[in-house]
Protein backbone atom coordinates (compact mmCIF):
# COMPACT_ATOMS: atom_id res chain seq x y z
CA UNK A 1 0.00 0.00 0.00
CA UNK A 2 3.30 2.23 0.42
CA UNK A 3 4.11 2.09 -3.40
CA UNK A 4 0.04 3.42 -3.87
CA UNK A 5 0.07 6.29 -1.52
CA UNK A 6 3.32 6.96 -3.01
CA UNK A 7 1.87 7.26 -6.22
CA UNK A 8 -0.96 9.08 -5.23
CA UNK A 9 0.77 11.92 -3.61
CA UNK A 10 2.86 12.32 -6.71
CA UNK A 11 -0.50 11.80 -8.80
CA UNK A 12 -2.14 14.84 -6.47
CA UNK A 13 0.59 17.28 -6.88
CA UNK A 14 1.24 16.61 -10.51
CA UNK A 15 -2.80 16.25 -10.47
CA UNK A 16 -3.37 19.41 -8.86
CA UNK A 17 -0.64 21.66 -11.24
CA UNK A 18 -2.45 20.16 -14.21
CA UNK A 19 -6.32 19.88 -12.96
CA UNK A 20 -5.88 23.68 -11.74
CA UNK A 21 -3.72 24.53 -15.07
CA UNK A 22 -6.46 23.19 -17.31
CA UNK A 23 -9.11 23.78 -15.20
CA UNK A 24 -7.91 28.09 -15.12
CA UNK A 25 -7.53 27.26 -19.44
CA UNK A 26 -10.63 25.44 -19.74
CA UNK A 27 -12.42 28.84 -17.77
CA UNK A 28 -10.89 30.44 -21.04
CA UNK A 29 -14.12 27.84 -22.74
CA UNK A 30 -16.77 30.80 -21.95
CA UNK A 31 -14.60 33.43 -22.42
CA UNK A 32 -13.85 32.58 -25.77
CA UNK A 33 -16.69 31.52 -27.17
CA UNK A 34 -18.15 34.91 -25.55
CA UNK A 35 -15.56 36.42 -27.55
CA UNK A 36 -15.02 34.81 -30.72
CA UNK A 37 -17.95 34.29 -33.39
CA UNK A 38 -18.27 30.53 -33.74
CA UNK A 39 -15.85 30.64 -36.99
CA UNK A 40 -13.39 32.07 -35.44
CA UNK A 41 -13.65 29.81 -32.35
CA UNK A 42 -13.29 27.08 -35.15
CA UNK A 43 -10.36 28.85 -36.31
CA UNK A 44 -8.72 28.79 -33.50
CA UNK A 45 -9.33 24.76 -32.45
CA UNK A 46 -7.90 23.83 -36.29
CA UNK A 47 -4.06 25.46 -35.05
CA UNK A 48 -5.12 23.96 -31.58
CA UNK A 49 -5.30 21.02 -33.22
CA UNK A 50 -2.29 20.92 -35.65
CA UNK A 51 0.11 22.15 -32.56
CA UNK A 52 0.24 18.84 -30.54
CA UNK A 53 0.12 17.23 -34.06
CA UNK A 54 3.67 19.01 -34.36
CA UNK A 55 4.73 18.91 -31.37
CA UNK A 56 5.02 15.10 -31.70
CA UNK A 57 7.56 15.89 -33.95
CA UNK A 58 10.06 18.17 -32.19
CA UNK A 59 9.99 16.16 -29.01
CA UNK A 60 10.64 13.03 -31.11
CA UNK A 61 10.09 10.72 -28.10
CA UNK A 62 12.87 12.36 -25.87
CA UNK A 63 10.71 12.61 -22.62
CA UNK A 64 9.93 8.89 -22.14
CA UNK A 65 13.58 7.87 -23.05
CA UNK A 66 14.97 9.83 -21.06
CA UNK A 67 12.82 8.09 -18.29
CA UNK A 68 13.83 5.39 -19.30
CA UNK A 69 17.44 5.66 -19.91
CA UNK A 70 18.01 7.36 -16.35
CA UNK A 71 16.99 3.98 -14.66
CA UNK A 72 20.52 2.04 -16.04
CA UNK A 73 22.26 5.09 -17.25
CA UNK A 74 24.26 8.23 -16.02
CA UNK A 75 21.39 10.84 -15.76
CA UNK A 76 23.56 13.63 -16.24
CA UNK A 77 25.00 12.28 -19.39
CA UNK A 78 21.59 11.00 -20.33
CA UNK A 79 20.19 14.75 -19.55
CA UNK A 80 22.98 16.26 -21.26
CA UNK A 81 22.46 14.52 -24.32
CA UNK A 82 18.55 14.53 -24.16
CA UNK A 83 18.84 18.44 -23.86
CA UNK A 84 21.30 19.38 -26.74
CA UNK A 85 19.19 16.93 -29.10
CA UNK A 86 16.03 18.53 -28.00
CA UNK A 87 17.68 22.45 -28.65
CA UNK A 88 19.07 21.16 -31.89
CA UNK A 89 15.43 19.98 -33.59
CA UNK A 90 13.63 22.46 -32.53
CA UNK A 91 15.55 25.48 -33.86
CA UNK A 92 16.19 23.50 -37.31
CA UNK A 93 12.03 22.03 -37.18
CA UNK A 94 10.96 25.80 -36.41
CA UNK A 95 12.91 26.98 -39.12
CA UNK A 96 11.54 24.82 -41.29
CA UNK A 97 8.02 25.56 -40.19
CA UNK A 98 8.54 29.06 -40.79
CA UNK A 99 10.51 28.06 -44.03
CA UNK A 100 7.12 26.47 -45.44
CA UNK A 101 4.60 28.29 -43.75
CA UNK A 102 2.45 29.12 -46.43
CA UNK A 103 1.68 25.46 -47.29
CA UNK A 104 1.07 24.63 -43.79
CA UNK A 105 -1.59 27.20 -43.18
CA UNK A 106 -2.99 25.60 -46.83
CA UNK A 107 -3.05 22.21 -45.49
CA UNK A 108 -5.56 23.73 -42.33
CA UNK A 109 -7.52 25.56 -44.19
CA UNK A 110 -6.15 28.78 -42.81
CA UNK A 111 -4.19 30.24 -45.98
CA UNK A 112 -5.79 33.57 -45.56
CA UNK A 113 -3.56 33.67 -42.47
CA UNK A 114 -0.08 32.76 -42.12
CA UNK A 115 0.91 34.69 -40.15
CA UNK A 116 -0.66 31.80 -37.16
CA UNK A 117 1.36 29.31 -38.33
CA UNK A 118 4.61 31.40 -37.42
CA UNK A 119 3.35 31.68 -33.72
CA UNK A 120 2.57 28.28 -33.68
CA UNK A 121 6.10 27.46 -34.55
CA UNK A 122 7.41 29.64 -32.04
CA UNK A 123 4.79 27.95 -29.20
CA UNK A 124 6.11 24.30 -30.28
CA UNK A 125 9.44 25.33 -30.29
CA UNK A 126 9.71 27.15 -26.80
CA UNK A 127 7.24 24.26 -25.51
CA UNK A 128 9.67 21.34 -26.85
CA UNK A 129 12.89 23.60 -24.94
CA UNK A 130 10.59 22.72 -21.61
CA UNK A 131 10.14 19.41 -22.74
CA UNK A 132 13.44 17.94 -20.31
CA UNK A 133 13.60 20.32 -17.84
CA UNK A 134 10.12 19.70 -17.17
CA UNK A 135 10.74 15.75 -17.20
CA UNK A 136 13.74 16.42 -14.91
CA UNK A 137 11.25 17.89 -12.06
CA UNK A 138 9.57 14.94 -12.09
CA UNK A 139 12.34 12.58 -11.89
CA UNK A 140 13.73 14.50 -9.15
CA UNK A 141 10.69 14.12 -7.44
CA UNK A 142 10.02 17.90 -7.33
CA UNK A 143 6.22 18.31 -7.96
CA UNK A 144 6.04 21.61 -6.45
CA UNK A 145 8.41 23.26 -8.73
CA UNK A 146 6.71 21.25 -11.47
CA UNK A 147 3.07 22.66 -10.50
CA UNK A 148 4.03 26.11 -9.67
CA UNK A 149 5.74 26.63 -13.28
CA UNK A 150 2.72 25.12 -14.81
CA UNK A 151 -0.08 27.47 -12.95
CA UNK A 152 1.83 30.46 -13.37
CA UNK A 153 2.24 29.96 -16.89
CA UNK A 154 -1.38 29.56 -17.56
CA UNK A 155 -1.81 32.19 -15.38
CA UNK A 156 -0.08 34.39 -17.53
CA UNK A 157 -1.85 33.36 -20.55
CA UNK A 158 -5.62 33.76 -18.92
CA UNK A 159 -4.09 37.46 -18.17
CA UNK A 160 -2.11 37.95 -21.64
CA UNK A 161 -6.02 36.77 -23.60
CA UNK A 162 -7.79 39.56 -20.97
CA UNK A 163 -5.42 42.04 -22.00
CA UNK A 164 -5.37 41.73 -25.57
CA UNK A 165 -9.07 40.58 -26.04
CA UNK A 166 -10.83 43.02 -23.32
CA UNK A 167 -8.67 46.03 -22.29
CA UNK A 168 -7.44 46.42 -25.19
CA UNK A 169 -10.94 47.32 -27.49
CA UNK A 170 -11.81 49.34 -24.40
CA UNK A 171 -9.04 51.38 -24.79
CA UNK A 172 -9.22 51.40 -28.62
CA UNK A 173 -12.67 52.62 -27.80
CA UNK A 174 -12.09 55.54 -25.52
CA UNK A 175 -8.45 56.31 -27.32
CA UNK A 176 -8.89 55.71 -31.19
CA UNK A 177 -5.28 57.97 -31.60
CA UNK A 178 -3.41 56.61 -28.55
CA UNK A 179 -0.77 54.15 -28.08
CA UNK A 180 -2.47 50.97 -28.29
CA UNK A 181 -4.65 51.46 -31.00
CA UNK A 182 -1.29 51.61 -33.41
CA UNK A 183 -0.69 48.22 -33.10
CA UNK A 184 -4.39 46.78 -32.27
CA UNK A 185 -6.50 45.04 -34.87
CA UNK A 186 -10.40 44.32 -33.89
CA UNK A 187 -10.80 41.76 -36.55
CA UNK A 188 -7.66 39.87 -35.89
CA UNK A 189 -8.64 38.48 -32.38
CA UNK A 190 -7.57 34.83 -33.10
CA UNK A 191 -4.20 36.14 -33.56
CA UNK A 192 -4.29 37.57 -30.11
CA UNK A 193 -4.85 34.08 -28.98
CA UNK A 194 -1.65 33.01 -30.10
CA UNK A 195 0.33 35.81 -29.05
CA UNK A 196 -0.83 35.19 -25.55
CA UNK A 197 0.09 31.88 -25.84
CA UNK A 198 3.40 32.62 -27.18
CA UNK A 199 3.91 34.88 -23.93
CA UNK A 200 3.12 32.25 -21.90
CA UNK A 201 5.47 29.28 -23.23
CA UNK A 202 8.45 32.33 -23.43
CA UNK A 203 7.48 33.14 -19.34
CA UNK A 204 7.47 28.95 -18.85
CA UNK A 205 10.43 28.63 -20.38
CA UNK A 206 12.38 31.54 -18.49
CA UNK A 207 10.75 30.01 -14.94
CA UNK A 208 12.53 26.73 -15.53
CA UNK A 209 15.60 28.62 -17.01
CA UNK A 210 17.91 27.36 -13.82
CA UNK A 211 17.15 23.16 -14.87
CA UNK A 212 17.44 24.34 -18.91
CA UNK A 213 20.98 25.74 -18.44
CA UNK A 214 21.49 22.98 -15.97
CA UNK A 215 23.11 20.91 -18.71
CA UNK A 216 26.68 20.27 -19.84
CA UNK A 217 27.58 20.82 -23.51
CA UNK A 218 28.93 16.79 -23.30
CA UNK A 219 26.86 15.29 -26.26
CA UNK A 220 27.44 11.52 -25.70
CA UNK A 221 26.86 9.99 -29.80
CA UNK A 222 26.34 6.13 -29.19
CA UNK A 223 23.69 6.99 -25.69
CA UNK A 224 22.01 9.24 -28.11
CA UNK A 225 21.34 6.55 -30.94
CA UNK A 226 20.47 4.43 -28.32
CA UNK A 227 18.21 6.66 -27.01
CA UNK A 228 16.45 7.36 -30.49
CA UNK A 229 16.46 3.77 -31.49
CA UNK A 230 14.37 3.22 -28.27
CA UNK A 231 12.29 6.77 -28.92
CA UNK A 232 11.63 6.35 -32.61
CA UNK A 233 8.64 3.94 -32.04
CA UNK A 234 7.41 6.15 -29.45
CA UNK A 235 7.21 8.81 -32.11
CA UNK A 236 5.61 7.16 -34.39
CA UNK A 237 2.90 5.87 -31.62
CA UNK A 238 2.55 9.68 -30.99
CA UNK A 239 1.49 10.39 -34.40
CA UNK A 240 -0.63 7.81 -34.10
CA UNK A 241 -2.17 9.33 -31.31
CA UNK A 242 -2.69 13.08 -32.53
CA UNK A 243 -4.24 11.86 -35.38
CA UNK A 244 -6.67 9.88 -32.56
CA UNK A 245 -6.69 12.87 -30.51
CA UNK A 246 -6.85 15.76 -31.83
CA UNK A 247 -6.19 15.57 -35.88
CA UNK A 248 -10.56 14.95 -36.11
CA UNK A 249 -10.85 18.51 -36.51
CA UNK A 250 -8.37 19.00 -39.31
CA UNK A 251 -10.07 16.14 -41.13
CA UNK A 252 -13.34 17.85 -40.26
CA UNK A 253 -12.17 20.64 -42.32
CA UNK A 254 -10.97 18.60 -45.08
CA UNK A 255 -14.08 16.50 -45.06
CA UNK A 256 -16.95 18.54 -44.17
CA UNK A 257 -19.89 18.72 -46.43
CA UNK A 258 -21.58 21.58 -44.36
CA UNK A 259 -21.37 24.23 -47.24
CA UNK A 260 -19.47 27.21 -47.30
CA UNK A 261 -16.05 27.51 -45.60
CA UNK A 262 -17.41 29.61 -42.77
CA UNK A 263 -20.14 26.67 -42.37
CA UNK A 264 -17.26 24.27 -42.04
CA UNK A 265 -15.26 26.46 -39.52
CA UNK A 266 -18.25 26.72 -37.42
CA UNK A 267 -18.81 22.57 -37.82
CA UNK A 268 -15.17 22.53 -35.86
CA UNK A 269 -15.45 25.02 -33.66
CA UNK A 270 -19.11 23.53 -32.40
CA UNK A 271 -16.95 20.08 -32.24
CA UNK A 272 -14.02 21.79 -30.44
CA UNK A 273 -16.17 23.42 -27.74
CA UNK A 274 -18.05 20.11 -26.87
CA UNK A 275 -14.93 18.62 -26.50
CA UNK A 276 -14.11 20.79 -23.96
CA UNK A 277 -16.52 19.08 -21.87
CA UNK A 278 -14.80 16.00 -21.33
CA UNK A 279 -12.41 17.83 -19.57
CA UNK A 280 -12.74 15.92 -16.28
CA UNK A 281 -11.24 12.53 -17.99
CA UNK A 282 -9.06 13.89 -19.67
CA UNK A 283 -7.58 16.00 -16.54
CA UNK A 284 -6.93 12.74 -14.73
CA UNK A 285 -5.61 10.71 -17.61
CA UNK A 286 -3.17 13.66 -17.71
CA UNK A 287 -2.41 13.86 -14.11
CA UNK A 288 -1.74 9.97 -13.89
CA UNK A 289 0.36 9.69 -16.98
CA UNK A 290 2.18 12.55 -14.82
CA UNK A 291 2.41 10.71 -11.73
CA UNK A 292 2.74 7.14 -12.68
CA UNK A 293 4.82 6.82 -15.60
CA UNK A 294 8.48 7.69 -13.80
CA UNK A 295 6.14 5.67 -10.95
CA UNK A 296 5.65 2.35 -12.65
CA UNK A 297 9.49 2.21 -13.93
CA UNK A 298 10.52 2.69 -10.42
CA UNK A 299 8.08 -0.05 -9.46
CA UNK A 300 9.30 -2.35 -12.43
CA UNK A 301 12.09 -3.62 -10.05
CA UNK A 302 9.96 -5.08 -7.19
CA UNK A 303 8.45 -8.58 -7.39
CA UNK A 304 5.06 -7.29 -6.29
CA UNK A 305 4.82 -4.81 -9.23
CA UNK A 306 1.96 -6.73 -11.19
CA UNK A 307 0.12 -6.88 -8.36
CA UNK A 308 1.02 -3.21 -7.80
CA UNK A 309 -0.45 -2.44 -11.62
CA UNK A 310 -3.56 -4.49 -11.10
CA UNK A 311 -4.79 -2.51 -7.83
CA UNK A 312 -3.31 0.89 -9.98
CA UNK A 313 -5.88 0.39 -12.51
CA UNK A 314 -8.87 -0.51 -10.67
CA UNK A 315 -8.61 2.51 -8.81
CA UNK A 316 -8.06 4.52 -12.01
CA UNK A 317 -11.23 2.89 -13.48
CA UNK A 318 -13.45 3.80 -10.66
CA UNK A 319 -12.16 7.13 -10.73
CA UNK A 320 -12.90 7.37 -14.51
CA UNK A 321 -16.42 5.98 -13.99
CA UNK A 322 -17.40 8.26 -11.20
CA UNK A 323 -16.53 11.59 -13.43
CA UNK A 324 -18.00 10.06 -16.28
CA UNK A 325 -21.85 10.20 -14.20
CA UNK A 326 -20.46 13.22 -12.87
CA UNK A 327 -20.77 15.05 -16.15
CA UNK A 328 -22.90 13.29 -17.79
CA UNK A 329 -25.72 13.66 -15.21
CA UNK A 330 -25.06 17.40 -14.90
CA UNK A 331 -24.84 18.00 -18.27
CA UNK A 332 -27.03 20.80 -18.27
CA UNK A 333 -24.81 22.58 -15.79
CA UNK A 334 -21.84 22.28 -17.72
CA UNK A 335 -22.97 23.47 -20.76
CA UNK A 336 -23.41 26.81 -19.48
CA UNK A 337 -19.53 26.59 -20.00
CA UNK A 338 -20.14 26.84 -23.65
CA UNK A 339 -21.43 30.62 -24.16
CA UNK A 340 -22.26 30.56 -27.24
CA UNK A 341 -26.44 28.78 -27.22
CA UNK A 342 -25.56 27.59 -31.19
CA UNK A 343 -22.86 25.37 -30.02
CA UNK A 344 -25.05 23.17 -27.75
CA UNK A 345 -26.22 21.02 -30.44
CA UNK A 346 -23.08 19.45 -30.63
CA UNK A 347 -23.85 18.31 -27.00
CA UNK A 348 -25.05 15.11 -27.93
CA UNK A 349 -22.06 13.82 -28.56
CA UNK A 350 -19.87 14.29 -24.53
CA UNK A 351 -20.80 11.00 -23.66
CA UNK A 352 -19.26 8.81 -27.10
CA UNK A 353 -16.09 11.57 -26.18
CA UNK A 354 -16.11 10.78 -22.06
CA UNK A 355 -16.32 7.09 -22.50
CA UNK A 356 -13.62 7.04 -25.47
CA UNK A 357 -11.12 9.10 -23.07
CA UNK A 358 -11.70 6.54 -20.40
CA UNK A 359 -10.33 3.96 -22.65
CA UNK A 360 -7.29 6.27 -23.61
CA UNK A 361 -6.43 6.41 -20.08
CA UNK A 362 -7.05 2.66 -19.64
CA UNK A 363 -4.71 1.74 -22.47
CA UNK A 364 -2.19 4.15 -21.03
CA UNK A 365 -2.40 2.18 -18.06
CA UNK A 366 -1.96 -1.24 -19.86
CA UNK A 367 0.98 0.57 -22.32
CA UNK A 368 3.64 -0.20 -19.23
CA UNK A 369 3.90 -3.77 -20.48
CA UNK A 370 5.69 -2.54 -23.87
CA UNK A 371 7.71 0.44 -22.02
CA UNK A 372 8.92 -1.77 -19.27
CA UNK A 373 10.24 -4.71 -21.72
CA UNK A 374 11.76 -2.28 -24.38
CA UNK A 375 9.23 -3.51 -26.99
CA UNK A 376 7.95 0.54 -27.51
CA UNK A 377 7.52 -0.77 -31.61
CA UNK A 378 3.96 -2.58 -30.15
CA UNK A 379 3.06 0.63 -28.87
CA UNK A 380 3.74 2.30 -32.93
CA UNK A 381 2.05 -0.76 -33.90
CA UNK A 382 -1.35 -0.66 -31.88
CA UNK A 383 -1.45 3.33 -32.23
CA UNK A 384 -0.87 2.91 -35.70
CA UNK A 385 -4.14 0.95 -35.89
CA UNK A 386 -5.79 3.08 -34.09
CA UNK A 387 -4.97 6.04 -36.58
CA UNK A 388 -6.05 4.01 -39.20
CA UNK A 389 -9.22 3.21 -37.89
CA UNK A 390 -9.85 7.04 -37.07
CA UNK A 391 -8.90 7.46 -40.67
CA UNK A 392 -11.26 5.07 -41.95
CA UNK A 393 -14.59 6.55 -40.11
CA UNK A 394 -13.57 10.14 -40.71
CA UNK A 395 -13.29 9.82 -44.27
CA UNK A 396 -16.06 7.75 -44.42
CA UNK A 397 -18.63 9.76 -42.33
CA UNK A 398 -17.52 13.00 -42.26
CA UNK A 399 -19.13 14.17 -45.38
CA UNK A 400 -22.82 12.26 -43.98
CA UNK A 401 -22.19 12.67 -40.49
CA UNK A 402 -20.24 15.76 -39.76
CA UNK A 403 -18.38 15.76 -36.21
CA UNK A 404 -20.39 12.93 -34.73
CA UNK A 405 -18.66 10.77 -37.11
CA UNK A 406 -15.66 12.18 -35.57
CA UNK A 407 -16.62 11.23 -31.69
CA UNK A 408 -17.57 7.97 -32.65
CA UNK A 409 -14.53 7.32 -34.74
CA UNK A 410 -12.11 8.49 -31.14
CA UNK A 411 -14.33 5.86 -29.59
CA UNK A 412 -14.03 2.81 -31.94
CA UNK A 413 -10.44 3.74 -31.88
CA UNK A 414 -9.37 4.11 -28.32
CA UNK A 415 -11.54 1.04 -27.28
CA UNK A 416 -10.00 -1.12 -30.34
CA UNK A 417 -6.13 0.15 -28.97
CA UNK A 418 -7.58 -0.34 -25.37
CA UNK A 419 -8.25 -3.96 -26.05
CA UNK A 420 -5.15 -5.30 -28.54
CA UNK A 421 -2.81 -3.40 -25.93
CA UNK A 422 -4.71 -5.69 -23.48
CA UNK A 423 -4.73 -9.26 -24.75
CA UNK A 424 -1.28 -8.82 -26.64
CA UNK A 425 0.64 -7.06 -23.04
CA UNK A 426 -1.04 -10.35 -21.17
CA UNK A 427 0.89 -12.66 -23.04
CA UNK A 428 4.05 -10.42 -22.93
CA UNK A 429 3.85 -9.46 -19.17
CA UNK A 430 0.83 -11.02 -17.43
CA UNK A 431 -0.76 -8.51 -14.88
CA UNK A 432 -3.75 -9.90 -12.53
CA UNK A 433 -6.24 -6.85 -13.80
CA UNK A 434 -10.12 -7.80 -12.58
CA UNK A 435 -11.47 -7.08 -15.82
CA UNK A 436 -14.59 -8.69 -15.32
CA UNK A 437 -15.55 -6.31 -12.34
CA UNK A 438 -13.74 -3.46 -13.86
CA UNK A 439 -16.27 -3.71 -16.94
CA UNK A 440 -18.62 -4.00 -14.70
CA UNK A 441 -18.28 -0.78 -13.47
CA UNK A 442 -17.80 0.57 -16.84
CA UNK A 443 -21.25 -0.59 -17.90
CA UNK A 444 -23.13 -0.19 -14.75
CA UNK A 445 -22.38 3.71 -15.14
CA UNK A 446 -23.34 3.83 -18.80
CA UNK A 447 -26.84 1.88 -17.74
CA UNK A 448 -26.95 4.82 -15.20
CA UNK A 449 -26.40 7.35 -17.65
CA UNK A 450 -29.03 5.93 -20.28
CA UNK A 451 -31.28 5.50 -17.52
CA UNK A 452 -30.99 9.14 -16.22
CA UNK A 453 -31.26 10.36 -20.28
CA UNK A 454 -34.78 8.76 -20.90
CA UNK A 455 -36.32 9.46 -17.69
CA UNK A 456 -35.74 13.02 -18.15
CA UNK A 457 -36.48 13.47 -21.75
CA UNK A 458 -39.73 11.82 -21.48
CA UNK A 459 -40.24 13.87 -18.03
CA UNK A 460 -39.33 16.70 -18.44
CA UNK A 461 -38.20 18.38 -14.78
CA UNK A 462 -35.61 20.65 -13.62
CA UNK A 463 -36.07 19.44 -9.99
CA UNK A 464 -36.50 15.92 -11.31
CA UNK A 465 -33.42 16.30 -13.78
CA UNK A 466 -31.10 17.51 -10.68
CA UNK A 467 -32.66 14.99 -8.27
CA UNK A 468 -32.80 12.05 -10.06
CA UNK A 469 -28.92 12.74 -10.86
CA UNK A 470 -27.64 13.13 -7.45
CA UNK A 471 -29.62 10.04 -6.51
CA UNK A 472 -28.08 7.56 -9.00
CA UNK A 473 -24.91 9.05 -8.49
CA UNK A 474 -24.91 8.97 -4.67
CA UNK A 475 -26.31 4.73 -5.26
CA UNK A 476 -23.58 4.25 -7.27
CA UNK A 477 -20.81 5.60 -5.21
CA UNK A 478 -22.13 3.51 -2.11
CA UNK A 479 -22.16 0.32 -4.49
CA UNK A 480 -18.61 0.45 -5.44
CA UNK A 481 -17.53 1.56 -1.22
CA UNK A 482 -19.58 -1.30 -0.65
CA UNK A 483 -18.10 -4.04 -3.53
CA UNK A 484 -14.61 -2.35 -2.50
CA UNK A 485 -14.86 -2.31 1.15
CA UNK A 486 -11.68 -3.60 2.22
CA UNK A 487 -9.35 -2.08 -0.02
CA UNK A 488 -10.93 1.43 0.48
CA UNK A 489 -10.78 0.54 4.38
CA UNK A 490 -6.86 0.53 3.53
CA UNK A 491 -6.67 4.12 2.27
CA UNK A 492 -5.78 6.72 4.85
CA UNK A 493 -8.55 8.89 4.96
CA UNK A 494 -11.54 6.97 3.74
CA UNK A 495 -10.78 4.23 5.41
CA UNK A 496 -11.62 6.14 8.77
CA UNK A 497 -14.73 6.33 7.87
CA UNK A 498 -15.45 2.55 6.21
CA UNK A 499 -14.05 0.73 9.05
C-alpha cells in the first residue's frame, strides 16, 4: 500500500498543477466563445489542433527515453544529451516551419492567415525547450516546482487573452489615436490568442531557465542513438495518437460537407467546444500519466509490481467511472460553460467523447507492459491501428455525419487500442487486472447514464433532472464503497470512515 500512496501523492501534486492549469484554461471555454464568433472559435481549435500534431515531432520521443534511460544510465549524461538533441530539432524544425509556412496554413484551411502558423512554430518550439527540464522535475521528485511553473504559466496566458481581447478594445474605444490602438487590430482576435500563448510558453520557459541551463555541452553519440532507437517507435505511436486525438478537426475541415467555408469552420469550432466538456477525464488521464509513468518504472524492479499495476488500474477505473456520471448527469450545468447557445447542439455527442477518453487512459495504463520490456515498436504498432481506424470513419462519415462521425470514430479507436494493448501485453507481461468487475463498473455507469437520459427526456423536470442525478450518483458511489470495502478501508482517509 506504500508504493500506492506513493503514487498518489505524486498523482495529487502533478494532479493538482495540471487539474488547476487546465481547469484556469478550460475557464478560457466561456470566455472565448463569448468572444469569438463561432468561426473564429473554429479557427482557433484547427491550429489547436495541428500544434500537438507538431509537437510530436520536435519532441521526437525524448521525454519517455529519457525516463527510461536514467533507470541504467548516467542521468547527467543521459540529460545532457537529451537536452542538446532537444535544442538542436527544434531550432532547425521551427525553421523549417517558418521556411514552409504558407503550405502549412494551406493544409488547415487557414491560408488567408499565415501569419498563425509562425506563432505556432514559435509555441512548439519554446514548448519542446521545456520538454526535459520539465521531465527532470519529475524525476527528481520535485512536484512543487513542477506545478508552480505550470499554474503560473497559464496564469499568464488567462491574463495575456484579458489584455489583448478586453482592455485592449476598451481602450481602442475611448483612445482611437493613442498608443495601443497603433498596433491593435479588432478583426484579428484569433491572432491575439496566439500571441498570448506565445507569452506564456516564453514566461514557462524563463521560470525553468535554472534546470534548462542545468546541462553540460557533453553530447554523448552512441547513448544518443540508443536513445532514439528506443524513442523512434514512441514517435511514431505519438502520431498515431494526434491523429486519434486531436487531428478529427483538421479532417473535419478537409471532409466537411456543411457548405461554405465559414459553415465548415463553425462545424469545428461547435466540435471543439463540446470537447471541452470532457475535460474531467481527460484531466486525470493527464495527471496519472504525470504521476505514474516515472512511478511504474521505479516499481518495475519489485516482485510485487503486477500486483502493484492491477490494484493501480482498478482505482483509475473507478475514478474514470465516477466523473463520467459526474458530467454526464449534470450536463445541463456544464454546458453553461459553452457561451455561445448555437454550439449546444453538438452536445449530444460528450458521452461517445467521455467514455472514449476513459479507454485512452485505460490503455495508457496497460501501455507499461511494452515500455517496461523495451518492446515501444507494439506501442507504434497498436497506435498505428488506431490512426487508421480514425482514418477510416472520418473519411467515411464526415461528409454524412459531420463531427459525430468524428466522436464515434475516437471511440471505436481508443476502445480497439484499449483492447489489442490488453490481450497482446497479457501474453508479454501477465498482470492480474479484474477485468470482469472493472467492466462491470464501466457498464453499470453507462446503464446509469441511459437510464438518467430517458427518464428526463420523457419527463421533463428541472427538480426531477437535478434529483434524479444526485440520486443515481450517490447509489452508485455507495455500491462500489460497498463491492470495495476492504481495499478502500486501507486508504488513509476513507478508510476512517469505512471501518
Amino acid at each position: 500500500m506504500s508504493s500506492i500512496k506513493k503514487l498518489a501523492g505524486q498523482t495529487v501534486w502533478y494532479g493538482a498543477s495540471s487539474i488547476v492549469a487546465r481547469f484556469i484554461n478550460y475557464l478560457l471555454t466561456p470566455y472565448l466563445t463569448l468572444k469569438l464568433t463561432t468561426a473564429q472559435y473554429g479557427e482557433q481549435v484547427l491550429v489547436y489542433s495541428f500544434i500537438p500534431f507538431m509537437n510530436i515531432l520536435f519532441t521526437h520521443g525524448m521525454e519517455t527515453a529519457f525516463f527510461r534511460f536514467t533507470q541504467n544510465r548516467d542521468k547527467k549524461s543521459v540529460y545532457n544529451t537529451s537536452s542538446i538533441s532537444l535544442i538542436f530539432s527544434s531550432l532547425l524544425l521551427s525553421l523549417l516551419l517558418i521556411v514552409f509556412i504558407n503550405p502549412a496554413a494551406k493544409l488547415i484551411r487557414l491560408e488567408n492567415h499565415p501569419e498563425y502558423i509562425l506563432l505556432a512554430a514559435l509555441i512548439i518550439g519554446l514548448d519542446a525547450l521545456t520538454t526535459i527540464p520539465f521531465a527532470k522535475l519529475r524525476l527528481d521528485g520535485r512536484p512543487r516546482k513542477f506545478a508552480f511553473v505550470k499554474i503560473t504559466g497559464i496564469v499568464v496566458n488567462v491574463l495575456s487573452l484579458y489584455f489583448f481581447l478586453s482592455i485592449c478594445p476598451a481602450i481602442v474605444k475611448n483612445d482611437p489615436q493613442g498608443f495601443i490602438a497603433t498596433f491593435y487590430k479588432e478583426d484579428w482576435k484569433v491572432g491575439y490568442v496566439f500571441v498570448a500563448n506565445f507569452i506564456q510558453a516564453l514566461v514557462t520557459l524563463l521560470l525553468l531557465s535554472k534546470e534548462f541551463l542545468g546541462f553540460k555541452f557533453k553530447f554523448d553519440k552512441p547513448l544518443w542513438r540508443t536513445m532514439i532507437i528506443y524513442a523512434l517507435p514512441i514517435m511514431i505511436a505519438g502520431f498515431g495518437g494526434m491523429i486519434n486525438e486531436t487531428f478529427d478537426r483538421i479532417m473535419l475541415g478537409w471532409w466537411s460537407t456543411a457548405g461554405s467555408e465559414h459553415a465548415i469552420k463553425e462545424q469545428v469550432g461547435i466540435y471543439g467546444a463540446v470537447y471541452k466538456l470532457s475535460i474531467l477525464i481527460t484531466l486525470a488521464v493527464q495527471a496519472f500519466r504525470m504521476g505514474a509513468e516515472p512511478f511504474f518504472f521505479n516499481q518495475s524492479k519489485s516482485d510485487n509490481a503486477p500486483k502493484i499495476y492491477a490494484r493501480v488500474m482498478k482505482f483509475f477505473v473507478i475514478t474514470l467511472c465516477l466523473m463520467f456520471l459526474a458530467v454526464v448527469l449534470y450536463m445541463n450545468i456544464w454546458k453553461q460553460f459553452i457561451q455561445n447557445p448555437k454550439m449546444w447542439v453538438g452536445l449530444s455527442v460528450v458521452p461517445i467523447l467521455l467514455l472514449a477518453n476513459m479507454f485512452l487512459g485505460i490503455y495508457y495504463n496497460l501501455s507499461i507492459w511494452y515500455k517496461l520490456g523495451n518492446k515501444t515498436m507494439a506501442g507504434a504498432y497498436i497506435t498505428l491501428i488506431g490512426a487508421v481506424v480514425t482514418l477510416v470513419i472520418n473519411y467515411l462519415f464526415i461528409p454524412k455525419f459531420g463531427y459525430t462521425a468524428c466522436a464515434w470514430a475516437t471511440f471505436a479507436c481508443y476502445g480497439l487500442m484499449m483492447v489489442i494493448s490488453y490481450f497482446w501485453g497479457q501474453k508479454n507481461y501477465p498482470v492480474p487486472y479484474a477485468w470482469k468487475k472493472l467492466l462491470a463498473y464501466i457498464i453499470l455507469a453507462v446503464m446509469i447514464y441511459t437510464a438518467h437520459y430517458y427518464i428526463t427526456k420523457y419527463f421533463p423536470n428541472v427538480w426531477l433532472y437535478y434529483i434524479l442525478a444526485t440520486v443515481l450518483f450517490a447509489m452508485y458511489t455507495l455500491f462500489i464503497l460497498k463491492v470495495e470495502r476492504r481495499e478502500f478501508q486501507r486508504m488513509p482517509v476513507i478508510g476512517k470512515f469505512l471501518k
